[in-house]
Protein backbone atom coordinates (compact mmCIF):
# COMPACT_ATOMS: atom_id res chain seq x y z
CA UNK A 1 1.03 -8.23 -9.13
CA UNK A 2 -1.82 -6.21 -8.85
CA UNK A 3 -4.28 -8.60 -7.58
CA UNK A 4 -1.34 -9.19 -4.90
CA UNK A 5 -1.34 -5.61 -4.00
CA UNK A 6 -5.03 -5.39 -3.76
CA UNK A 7 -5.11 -8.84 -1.81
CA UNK A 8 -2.90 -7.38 1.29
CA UNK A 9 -5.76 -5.13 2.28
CA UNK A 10 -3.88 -1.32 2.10
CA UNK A 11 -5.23 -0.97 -0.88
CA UNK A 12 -9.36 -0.85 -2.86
CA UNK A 13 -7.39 -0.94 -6.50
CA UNK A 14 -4.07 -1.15 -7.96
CA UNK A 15 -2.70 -0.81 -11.53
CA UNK A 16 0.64 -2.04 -12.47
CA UNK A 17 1.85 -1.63 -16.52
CA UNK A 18 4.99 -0.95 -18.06
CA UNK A 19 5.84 2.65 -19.02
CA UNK A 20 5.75 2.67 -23.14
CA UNK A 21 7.01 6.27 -23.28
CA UNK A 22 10.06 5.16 -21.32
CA UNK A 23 10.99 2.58 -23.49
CA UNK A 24 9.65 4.73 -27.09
CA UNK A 25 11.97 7.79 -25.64
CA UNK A 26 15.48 5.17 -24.87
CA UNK A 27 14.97 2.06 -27.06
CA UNK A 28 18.34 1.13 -25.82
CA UNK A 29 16.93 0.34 -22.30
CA UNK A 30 17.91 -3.06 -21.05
CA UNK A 31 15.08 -3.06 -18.35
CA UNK A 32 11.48 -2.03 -18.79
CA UNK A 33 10.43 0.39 -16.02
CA UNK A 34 7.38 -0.02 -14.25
CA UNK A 35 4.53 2.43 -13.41
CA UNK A 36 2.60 1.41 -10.51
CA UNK A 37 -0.69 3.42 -9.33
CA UNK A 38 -2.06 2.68 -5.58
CA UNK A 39 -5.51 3.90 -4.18
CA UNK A 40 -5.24 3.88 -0.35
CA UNK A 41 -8.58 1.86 1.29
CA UNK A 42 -10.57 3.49 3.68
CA UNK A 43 -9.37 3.11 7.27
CA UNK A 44 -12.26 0.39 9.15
CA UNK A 45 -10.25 -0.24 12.46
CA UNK A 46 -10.54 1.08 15.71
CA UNK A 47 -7.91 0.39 18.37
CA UNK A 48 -9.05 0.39 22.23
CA UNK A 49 -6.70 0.08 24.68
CA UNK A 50 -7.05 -0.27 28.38
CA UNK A 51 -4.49 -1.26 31.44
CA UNK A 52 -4.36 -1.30 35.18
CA UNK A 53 -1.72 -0.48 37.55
CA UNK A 54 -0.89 -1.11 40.97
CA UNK A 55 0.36 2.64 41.38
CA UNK A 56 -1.83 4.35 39.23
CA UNK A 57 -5.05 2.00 39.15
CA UNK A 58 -7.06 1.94 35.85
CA UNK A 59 -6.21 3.78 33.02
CA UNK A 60 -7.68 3.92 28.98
């Protein structure tokens, strides 16, 4: 899962493990939860947008 995470391009790292105290505090739980930690990757794009009209000529 993390390599999937990282893969999609949002993110530069991603760490994905279950949560131990969760399961130490409620042994009882039928489901392990899940603790997921996401650094956001630093923006690279530039959008550029330009258009002409026949009423108000160019525009950008």
């Amino acid at each position: 899962m993390q390599s999937r995470l990282t893969s999609v391009g949002y993110f530069s790292s991603a760490t994905v493990a279950p949560d131990v105290e969760a399961v130490e505090r409620d042994p009882a739980l039928s489901e392990v939860p899940v603790l997921v930690e996401l650094r956001e990757m630093q923006s690279r794009r530039v959008a550029l947008g330009a258009g002409f009209s026949t009423d108000h000529g160019p525009w950008a």
